[in-house]
Every structure is written in structure tokens, then in C-alpha cells.
C-alpha atoms as a PDB file:
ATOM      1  CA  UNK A   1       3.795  -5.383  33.204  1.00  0.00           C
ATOM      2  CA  UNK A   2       5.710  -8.326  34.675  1.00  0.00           C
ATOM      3  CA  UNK A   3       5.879 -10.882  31.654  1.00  0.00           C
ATOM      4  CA  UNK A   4       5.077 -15.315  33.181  1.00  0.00           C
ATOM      5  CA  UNK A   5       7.021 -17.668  31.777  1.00  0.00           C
ATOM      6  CA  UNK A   6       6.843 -19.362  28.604  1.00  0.00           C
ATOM      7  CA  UNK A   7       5.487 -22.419  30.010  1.00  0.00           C
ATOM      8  CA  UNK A   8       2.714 -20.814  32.308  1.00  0.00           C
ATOM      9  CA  UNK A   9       1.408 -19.246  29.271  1.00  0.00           C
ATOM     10  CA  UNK A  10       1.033 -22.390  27.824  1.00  0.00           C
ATOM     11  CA  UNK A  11      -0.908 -23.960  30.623  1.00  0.00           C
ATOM     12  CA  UNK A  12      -3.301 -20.847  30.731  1.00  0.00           C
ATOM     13  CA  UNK A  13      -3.530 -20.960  26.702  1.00  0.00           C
ATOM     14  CA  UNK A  14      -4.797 -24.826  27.260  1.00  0.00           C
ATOM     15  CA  UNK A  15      -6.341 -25.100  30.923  1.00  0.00           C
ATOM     16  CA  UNK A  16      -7.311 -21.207  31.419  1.00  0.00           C
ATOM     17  CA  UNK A  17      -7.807 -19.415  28.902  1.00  0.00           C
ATOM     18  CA  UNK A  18      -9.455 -16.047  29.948  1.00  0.00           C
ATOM     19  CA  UNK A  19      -5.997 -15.295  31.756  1.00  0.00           C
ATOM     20  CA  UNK A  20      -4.126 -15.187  28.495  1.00  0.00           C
ATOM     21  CA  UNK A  21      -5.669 -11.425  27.590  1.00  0.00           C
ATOM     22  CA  UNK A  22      -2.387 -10.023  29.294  1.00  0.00           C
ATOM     23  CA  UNK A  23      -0.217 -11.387  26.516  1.00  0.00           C
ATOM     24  CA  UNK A  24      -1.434  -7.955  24.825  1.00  0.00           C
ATOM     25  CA  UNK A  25       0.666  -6.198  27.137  1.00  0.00           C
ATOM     26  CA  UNK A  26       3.834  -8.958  26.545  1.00  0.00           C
ATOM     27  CA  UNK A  27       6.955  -7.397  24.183  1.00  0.00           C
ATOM     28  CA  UNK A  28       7.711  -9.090  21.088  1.00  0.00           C
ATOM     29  CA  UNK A  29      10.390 -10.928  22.002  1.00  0.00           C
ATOM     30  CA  UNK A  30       8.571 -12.901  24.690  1.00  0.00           C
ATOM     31  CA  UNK A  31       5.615 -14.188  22.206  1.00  0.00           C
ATOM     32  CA  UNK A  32       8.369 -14.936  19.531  1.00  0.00           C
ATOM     33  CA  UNK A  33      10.015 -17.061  22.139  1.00  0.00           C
ATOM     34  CA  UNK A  34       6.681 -18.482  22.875  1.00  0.00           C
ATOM     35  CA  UNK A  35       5.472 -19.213  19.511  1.00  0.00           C
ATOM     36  CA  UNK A  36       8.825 -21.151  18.921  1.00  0.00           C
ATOM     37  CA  UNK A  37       7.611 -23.556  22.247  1.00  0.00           C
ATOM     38  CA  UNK A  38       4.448 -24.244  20.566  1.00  0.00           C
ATOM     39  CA  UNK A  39       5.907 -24.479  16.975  1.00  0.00           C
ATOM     40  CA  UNK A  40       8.530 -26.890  18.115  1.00  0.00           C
ATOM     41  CA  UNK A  41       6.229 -29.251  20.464  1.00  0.00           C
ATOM     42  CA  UNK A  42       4.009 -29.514  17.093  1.00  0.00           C
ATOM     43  CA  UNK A  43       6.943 -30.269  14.904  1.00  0.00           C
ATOM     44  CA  UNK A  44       7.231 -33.507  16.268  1.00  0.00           C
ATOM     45  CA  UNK A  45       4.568 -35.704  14.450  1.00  0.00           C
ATOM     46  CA  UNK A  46       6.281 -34.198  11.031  1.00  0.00           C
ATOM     47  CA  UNK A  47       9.676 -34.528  12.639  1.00  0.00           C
ATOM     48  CA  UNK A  48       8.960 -38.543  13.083  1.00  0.00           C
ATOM     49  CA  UNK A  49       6.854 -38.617   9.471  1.00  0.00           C
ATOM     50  CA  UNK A  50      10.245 -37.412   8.226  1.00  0.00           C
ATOM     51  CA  UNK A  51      12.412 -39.780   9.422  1.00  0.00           C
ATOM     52  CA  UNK A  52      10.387 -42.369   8.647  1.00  0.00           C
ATOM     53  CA  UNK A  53      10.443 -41.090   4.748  1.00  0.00           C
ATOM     54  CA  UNK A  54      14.888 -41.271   5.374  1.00  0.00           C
ATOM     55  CA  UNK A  55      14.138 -44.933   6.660  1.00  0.00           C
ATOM     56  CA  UNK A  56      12.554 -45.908   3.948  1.00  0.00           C
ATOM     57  CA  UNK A  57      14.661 -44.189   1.430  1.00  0.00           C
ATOM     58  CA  UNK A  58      17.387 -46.185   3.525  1.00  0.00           C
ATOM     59  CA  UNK A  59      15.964 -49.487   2.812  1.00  0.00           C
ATOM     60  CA  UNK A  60      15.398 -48.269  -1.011  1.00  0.00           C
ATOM     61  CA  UNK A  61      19.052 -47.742  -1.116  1.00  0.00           C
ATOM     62  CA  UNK A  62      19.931 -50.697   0.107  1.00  0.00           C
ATOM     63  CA  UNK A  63      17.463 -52.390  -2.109  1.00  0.00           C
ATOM     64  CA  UNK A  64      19.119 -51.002  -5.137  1.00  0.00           C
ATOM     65  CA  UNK A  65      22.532 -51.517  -3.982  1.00  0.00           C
ATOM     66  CA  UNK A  66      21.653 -55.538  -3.940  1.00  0.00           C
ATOM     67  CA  UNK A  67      20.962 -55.241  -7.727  1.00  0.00           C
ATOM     68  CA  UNK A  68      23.931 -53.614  -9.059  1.00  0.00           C
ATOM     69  CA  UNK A  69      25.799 -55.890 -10.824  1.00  0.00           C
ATOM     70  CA  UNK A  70      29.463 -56.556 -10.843  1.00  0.00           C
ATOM     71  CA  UNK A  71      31.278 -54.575 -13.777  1.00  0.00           C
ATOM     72  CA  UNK A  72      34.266 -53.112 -14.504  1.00  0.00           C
ATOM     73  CA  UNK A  73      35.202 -50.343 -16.188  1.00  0.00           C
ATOM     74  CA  UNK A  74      38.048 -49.647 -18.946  1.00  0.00           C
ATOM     75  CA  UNK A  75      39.156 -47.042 -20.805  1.00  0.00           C
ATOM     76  CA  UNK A  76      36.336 -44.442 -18.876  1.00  0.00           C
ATOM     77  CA  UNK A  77      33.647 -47.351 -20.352  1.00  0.00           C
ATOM     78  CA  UNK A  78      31.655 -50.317 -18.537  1.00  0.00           C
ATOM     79  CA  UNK A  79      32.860 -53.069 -19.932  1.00  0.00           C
ATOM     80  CA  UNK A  80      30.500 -56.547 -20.403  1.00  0.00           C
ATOM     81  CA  UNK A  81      29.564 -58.356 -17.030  1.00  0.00           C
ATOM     82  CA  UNK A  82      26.859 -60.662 -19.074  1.00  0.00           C
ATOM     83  CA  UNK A  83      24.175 -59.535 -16.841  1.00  0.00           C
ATOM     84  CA  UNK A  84      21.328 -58.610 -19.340  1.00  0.00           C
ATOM     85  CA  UNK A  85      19.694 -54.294 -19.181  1.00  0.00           C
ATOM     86  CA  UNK A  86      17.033 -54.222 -16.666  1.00  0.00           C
ATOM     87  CA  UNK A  87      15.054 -51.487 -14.282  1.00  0.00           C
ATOM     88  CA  UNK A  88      14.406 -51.996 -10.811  1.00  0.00           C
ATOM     89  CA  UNK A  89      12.103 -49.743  -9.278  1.00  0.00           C
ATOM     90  CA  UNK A  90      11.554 -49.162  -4.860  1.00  0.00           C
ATOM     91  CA  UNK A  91       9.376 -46.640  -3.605  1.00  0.00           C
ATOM     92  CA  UNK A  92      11.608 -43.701  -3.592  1.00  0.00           C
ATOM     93  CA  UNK A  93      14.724 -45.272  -5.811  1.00  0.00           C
ATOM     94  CA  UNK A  94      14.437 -46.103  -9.470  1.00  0.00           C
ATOM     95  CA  UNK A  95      17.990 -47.897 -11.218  1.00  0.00           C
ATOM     96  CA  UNK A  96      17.989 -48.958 -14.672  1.00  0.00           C
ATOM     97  CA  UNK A  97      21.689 -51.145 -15.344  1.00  0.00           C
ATOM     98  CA  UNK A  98      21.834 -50.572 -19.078  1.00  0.00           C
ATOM     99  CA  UNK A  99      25.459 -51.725 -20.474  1.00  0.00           C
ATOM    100  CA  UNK A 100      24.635 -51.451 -23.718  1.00  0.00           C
ATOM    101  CA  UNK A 101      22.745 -48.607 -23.922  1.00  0.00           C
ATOM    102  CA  UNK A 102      19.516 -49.912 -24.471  1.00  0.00           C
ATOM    103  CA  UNK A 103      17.385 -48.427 -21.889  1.00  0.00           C
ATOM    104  CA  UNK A 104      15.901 -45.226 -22.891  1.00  0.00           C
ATOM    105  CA  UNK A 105      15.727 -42.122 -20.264  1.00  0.00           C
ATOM    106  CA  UNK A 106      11.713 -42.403 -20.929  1.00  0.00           C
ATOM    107  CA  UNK A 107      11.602 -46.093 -19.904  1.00  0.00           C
ATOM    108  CA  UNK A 108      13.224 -44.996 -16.929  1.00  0.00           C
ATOM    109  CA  UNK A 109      10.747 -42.834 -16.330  1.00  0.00           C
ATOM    110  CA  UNK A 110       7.424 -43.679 -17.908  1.00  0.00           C
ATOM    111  CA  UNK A 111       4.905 -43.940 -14.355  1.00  0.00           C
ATOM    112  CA  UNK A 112       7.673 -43.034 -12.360  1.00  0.00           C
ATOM    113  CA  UNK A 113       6.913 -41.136  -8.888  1.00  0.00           C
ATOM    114  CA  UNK A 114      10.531 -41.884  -7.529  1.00  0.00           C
ATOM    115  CA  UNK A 115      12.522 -39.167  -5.861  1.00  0.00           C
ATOM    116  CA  UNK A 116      16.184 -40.696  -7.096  1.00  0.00           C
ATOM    117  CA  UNK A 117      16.865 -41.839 -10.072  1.00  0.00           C
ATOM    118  CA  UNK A 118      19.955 -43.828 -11.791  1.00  0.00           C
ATOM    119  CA  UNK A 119      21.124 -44.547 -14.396  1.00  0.00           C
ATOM    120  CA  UNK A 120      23.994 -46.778 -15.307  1.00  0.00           C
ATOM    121  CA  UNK A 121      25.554 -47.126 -18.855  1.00  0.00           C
ATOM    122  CA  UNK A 122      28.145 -47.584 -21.145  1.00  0.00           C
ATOM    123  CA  UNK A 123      29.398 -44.154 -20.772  1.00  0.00           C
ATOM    124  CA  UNK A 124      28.230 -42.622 -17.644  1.00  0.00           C
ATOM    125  CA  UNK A 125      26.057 -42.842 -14.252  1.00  0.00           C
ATOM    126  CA  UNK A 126      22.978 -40.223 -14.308  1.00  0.00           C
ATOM    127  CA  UNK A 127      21.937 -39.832 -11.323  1.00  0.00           C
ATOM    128  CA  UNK A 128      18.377 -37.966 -11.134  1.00  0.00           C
ATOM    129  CA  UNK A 129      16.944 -36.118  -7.865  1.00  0.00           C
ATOM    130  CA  UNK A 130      13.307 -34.294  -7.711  1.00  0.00           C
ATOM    131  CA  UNK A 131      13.873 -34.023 -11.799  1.00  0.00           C
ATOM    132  CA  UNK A 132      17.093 -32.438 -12.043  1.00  0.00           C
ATOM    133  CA  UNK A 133      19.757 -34.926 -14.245  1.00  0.00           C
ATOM    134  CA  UNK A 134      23.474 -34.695 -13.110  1.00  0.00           C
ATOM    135  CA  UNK A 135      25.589 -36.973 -15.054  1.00  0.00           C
ATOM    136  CA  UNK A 136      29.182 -38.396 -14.572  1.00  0.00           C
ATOM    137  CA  UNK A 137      31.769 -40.297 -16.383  1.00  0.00           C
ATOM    138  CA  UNK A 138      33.428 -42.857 -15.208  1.00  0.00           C
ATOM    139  CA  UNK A 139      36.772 -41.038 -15.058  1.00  0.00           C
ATOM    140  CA  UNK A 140      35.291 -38.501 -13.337  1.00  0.00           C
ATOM    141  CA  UNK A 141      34.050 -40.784 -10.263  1.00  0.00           C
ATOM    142  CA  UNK A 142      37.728 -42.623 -10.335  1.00  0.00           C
ATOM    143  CA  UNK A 143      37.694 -45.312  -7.584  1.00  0.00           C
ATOM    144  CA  UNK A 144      34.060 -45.365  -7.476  1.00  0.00           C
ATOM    145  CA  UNK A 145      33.558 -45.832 -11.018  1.00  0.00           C
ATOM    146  CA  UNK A 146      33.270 -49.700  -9.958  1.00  0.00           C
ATOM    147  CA  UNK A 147      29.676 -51.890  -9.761  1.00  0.00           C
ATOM    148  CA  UNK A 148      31.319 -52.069  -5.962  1.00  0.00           C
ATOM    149  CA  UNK A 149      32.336 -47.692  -5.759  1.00  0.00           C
ATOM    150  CA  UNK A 150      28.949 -47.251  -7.382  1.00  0.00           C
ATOM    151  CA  UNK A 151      27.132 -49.376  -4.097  1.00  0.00           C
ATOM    152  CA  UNK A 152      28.749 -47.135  -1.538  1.00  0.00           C
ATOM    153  CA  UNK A 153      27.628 -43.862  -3.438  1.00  0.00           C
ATOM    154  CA  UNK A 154      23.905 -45.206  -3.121  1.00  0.00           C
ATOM    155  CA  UNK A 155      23.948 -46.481   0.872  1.00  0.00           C
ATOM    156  CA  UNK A 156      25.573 -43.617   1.193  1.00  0.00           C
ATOM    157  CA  UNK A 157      23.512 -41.057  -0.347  1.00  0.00           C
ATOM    158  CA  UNK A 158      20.178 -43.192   0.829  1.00  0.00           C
ATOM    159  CA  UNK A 159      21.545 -43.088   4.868  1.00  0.00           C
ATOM    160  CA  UNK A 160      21.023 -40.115   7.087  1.00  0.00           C
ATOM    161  CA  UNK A 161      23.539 -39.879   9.757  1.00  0.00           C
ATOM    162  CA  UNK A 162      22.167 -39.252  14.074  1.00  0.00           C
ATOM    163  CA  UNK A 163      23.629 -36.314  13.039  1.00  0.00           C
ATOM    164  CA  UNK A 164      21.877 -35.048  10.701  1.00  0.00           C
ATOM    165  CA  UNK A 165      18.947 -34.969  13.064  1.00  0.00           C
ATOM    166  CA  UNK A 166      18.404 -31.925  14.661  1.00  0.00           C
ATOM    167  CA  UNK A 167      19.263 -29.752  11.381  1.00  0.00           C
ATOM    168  CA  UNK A 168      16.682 -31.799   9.922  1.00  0.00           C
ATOM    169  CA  UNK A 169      14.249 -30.808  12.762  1.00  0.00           C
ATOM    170  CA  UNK A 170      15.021 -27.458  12.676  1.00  0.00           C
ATOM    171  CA  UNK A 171      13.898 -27.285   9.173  1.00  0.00           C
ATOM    172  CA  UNK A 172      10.735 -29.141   9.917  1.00  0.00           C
ATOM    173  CA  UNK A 173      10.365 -25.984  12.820  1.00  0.00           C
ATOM    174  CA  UNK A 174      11.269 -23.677  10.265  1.00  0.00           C
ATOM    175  CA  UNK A 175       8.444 -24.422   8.013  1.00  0.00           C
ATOM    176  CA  UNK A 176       6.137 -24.858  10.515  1.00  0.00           C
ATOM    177  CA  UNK A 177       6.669 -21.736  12.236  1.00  0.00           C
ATOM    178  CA  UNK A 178       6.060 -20.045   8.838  1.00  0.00           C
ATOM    179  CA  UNK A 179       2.713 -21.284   8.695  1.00  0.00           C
ATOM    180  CA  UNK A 180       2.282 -20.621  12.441  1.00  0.00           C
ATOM    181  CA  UNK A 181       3.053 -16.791  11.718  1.00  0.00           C
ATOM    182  CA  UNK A 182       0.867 -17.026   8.660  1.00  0.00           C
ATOM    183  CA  UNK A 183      -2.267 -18.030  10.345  1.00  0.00           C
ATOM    184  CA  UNK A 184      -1.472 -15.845  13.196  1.00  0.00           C
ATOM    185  CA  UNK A 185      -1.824 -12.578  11.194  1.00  0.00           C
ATOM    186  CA  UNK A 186      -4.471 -13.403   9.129  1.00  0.00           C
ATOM    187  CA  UNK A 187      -6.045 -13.996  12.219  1.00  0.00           C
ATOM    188  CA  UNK A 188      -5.165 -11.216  13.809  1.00  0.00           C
ATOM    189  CA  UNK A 189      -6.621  -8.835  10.514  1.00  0.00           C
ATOM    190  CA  UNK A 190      -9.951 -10.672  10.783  1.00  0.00           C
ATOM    191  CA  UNK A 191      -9.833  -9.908  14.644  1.00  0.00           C
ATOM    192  CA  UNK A 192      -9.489  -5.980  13.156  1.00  0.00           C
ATOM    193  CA  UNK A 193     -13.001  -6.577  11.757  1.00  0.00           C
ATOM    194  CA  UNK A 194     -15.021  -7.606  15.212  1.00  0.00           C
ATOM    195  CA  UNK A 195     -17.007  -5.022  16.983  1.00  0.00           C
ATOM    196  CA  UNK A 196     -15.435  -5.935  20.272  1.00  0.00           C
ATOM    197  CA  UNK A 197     -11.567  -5.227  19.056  1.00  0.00           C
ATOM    198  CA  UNK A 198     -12.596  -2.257  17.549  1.00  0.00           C
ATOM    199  CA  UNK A 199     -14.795  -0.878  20.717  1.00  0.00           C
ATOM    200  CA  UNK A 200     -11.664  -1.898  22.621  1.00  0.00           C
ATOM    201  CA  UNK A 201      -9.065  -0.339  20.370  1.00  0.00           C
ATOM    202  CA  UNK A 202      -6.746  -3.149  19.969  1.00  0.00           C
ATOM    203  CA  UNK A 203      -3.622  -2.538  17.837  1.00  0.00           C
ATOM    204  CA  UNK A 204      -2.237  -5.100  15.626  1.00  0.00           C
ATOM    205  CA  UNK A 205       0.642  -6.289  18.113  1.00  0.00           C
ATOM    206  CA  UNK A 206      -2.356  -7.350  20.735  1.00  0.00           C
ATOM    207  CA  UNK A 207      -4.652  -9.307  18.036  1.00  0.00           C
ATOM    208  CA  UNK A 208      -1.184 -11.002  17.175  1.00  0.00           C
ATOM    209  CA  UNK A 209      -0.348 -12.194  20.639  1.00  0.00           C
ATOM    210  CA  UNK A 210      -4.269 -13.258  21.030  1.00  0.00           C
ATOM    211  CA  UNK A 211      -3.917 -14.716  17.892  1.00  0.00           C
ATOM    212  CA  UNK A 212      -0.768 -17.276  18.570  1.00  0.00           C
ATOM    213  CA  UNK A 213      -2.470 -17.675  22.129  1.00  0.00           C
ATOM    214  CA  UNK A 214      -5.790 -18.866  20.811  1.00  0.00           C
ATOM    215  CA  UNK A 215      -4.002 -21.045  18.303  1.00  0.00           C
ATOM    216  CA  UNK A 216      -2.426 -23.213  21.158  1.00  0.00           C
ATOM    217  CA  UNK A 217      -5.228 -25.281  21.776  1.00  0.00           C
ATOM    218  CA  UNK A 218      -6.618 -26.598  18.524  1.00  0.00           C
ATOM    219  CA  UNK A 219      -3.172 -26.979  17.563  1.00  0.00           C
ATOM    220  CA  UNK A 220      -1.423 -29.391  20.492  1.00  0.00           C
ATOM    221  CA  UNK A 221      -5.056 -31.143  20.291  1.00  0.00           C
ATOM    222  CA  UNK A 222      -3.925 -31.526  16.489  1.00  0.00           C
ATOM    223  CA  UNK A 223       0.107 -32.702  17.447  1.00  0.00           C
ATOM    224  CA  UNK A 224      -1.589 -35.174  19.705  1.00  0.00           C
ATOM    225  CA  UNK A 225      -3.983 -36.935  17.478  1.00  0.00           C
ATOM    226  CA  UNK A 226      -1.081 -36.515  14.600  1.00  0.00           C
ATOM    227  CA  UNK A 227       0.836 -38.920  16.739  1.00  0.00           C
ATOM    228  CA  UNK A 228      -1.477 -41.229  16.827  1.00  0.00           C
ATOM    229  CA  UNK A 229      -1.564 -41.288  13.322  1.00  0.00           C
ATOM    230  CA  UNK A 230      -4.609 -39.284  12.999  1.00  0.00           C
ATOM    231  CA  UNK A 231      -5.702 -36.912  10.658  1.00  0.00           C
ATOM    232  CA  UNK A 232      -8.139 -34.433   9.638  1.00  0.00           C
ATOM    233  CA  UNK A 233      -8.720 -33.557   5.942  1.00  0.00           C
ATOM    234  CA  UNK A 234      -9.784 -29.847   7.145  1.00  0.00           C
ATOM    235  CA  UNK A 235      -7.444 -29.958  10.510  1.00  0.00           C
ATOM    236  CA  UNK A 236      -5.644 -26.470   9.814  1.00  0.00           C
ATOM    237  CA  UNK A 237      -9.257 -24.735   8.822  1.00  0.00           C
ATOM    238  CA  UNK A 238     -10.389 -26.485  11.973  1.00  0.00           C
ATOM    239  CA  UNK A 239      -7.677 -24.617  13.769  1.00  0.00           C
ATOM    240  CA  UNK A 240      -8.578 -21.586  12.188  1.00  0.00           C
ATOM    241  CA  UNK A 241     -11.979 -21.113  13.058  1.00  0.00           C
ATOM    242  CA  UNK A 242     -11.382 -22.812  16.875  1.00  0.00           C
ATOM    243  CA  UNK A 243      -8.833 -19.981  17.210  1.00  0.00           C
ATOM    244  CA  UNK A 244     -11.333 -16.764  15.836  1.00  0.00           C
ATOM    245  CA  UNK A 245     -14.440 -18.219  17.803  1.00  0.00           C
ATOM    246  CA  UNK A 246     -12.530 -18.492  20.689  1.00  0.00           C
ATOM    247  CA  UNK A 247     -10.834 -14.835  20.303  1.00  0.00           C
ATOM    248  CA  UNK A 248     -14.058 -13.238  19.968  1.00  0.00           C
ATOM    249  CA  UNK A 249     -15.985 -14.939  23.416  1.00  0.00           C
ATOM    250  CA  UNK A 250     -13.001 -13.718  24.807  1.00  0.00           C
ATOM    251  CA  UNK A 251     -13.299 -10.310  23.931  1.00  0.00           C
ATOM    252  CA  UNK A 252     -16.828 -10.243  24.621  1.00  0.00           C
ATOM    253  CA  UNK A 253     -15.930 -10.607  28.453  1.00  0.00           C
ATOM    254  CA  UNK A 254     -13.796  -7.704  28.344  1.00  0.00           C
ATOM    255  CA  UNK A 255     -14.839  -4.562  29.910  1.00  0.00           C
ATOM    256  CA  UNK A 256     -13.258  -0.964  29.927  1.00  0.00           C
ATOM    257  CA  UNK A 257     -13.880   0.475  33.037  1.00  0.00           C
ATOM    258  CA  UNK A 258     -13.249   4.293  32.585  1.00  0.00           C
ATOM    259  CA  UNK A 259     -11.801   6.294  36.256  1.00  0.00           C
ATOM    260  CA  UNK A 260     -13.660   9.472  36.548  1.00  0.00           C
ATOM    261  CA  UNK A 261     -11.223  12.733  36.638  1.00  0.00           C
ATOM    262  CA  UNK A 262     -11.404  14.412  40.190  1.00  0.00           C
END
């Protein structure tokens, strides 16, 4: 069977949907191609939630950056700038200056949701990420070791570059299509279970293709009320049970005709 293209089986997965029963007959290949369409249109409201996350965490950086104080450092120590120990806290960035080692790690910390964390004492900088403590000395950052050194690691550590971009939406696809797949064959076992895909003796590769075919709708109706800034509590449930209801008044319709031997 002559396979459409990728985009026609989109419009017939949206506008008419009774058409799509021939993607049983479609190879692998051409529903894995199609899948990663669909995944990667509906990327695109986490795509933009995700950059807005590295803008902010931009503008964190920067934040903290201000608030470093001029020091200098001697002898792999921070030597005295007369600016007193204090923590500033942004959303995502937490920096505690603490020259005289004052601050302790759980004052940093106490009713802290940040993401980064630093720390910047006597001895070393500890810089904190997700929970996991890496700490430096001062002779082993060399030229950055300075309040000025120590600015340019945060901006630069805070900033994503344009470039950065598309590796950063393919793993927003990535995950996605994970969960795409996921619902897809759980789908596709509960399919198993109805009368109609059991009268019609549908293997597991033909509930699959149904599956991601019946998933199209609910989900770009999803992508498009995501933009908008939209969201359902129960949205991927929603999707879920759209996608079964609509498999099984499909297969309802179907009909084997059986050709009588001569």
C-alpha cells in the first residue's frame, strides 16, 4: 500500500479522521517519522516555557553579579574588602558573600528552593547546582579568583547562548516523544481489550499506528491552548480518554467483507 505524506496524515488525523484506518497498513518507519511531526509541533509551548526559565535565570545572574563585592585575594585567601557577610537570594540564584566565615551552609539554605547556589568565603567559592556542592580554591580558579573573575563565572554560567537553542529543543522533543510513545502503547494494549479489535484481528503494530493517530487531535488542541498560556490540571488524561473513545467509534465502522471462493 502506497504510504501519503506526513503532512496529509496530519490533516486527516485533525479534519478527517475515518481516513486514518490505513495507517495500519503504513511501515514503521513512516509513523516514527510521523510521530516526530506531531511530537515536535507540541514541543513548542515547553520549548518557549524553557527559555523563559534561561531568561530568568539570566536576569538572576545578573542580579547576583551586581552584589558581589570587590575583594581581592592573597595567598589562595579573600582578603578584607569591609563589606559586612550577607545572603542575597533571586528566584533561581542564592549567593551568600561570607569573608569571614560566618555564614553557615544551613543559612544558606534554610527555605531555599534555588537551583544555584554560591558560596563565597575565606577559603573557597562553593558553588551548588540541583544539590550537588562543588567547591574551589582560589588558586584553583587563578585569574578568576577576583570579586571581578568571580562576576564573569556567574553571567556566564546564568546566559544561554542562540546556540544553545536547538540542542535545548531537541531535548524538550526528546522527552516529549517519550511520553508520546508511552501513551501510545498503553493505548494500543487497552485497544487489545475491545470487542471490535479483537473481531477484527488487529496486531499490535496497527493499534500503535491508531493509537499515535488518534492522539493527534486532543494533543495539537492541547499545544494550542498551552500557548495561550492555558492549562488543564487533567490535560494528558483528557488526551487519553479523547484518543480510546475515538479509536473505538472508529472501529465500530469497520466492516470485514469476506469474498466467497469460486
Amino acid at each position: 500500500m502506497k504510504e501519503t505524506n506526513l503532512l496529509v496524515i496530519l490533516y486527516d488525523a485533525i479534519v478527517n479522521y475515518p481516513k486514518t484506518i490505513r495507517v495500519i497498513a503504513y511501515s514503521y518507519k513512516r509513523m516514527f517519522a510521523y510521530t516526530l511531526l506531531l511530537v515536535s509541533l507540541a514541543s513548542i509551548p515547553n520549548f518557549l516555557d524553557t527559555l523563559q526559565v534561561f531568561d530568568l535565570l539570566a536576569s538572576n545572574g545578573q542580579s547576583v553579579a551586581n552584589q558581589i563585592p570587590a575583594y581581592e585575594i592573597a595567598d589562595g585567601k579573600m582578603t578584607a574588602s569591609g563589606t559586612e557577610p550577607f545572603i542575597f537570594k533571586t528566584d533561581l540564584m542564592t549567593y551568600a558573600y561570607d569573608p569571614d566565615n560566618q555564614i553557615t551552609t544551613d543559612q544558606v539554605t534554610s527555605g531555599n528552593g534555588s537551583l544555584i547556589t554560591l558560596e563565597n568565603n575565606t577559603d573557597n567559592v562553593t558553588l551548588t547546582i540541583m544539590g550537588q556542592a562543588m567547591a574551589f580554591t582560589y588558586d584553583q580558579l587563578a585569574d578568576s579568583a577576583s570579586s571581578e573573575g568571580l562576576k564573569e563565572i556567574v553571567i556566564a554560567m546564568s546566559t544561554l547562548s542562540l546556540a544553545y537553542y536547538p540542542l535545548v529543543f531537541i531535548m524538550v522533543v526528546l522527552g516529549n516523544l517519550f511520553n508520546i510513545l508511552l501513551a501510545a502503547i498503553m493505548i494500543a494494549i487497552i485497544i487489545g481489550l475491545l470487542p471490535d479489535a479483537i473481531r477484527l484481528r488487529l496486531k499490535f503494530k496497527m493499534r500503535l499506528h491508531l493509537a499515535i493517530v488518534a492522539i493527534t487531535m486532543p494533543l495539537i488542541v492541547i499545544t494550542v491552548c498551552n500557548l495561550f498560556g492555558l492549562y488543564a490540571i487533567y490535560q494528558l488524561e483528557l488526551m487519553y480518554l479523547f484518543a480510546l473513545v475515538r479509536i473505538w467509534q472508529l472501529l465500530k465502522k469497520v466492516q470485514v467483507i469476506k469474498i466467497p471462493k469460486d
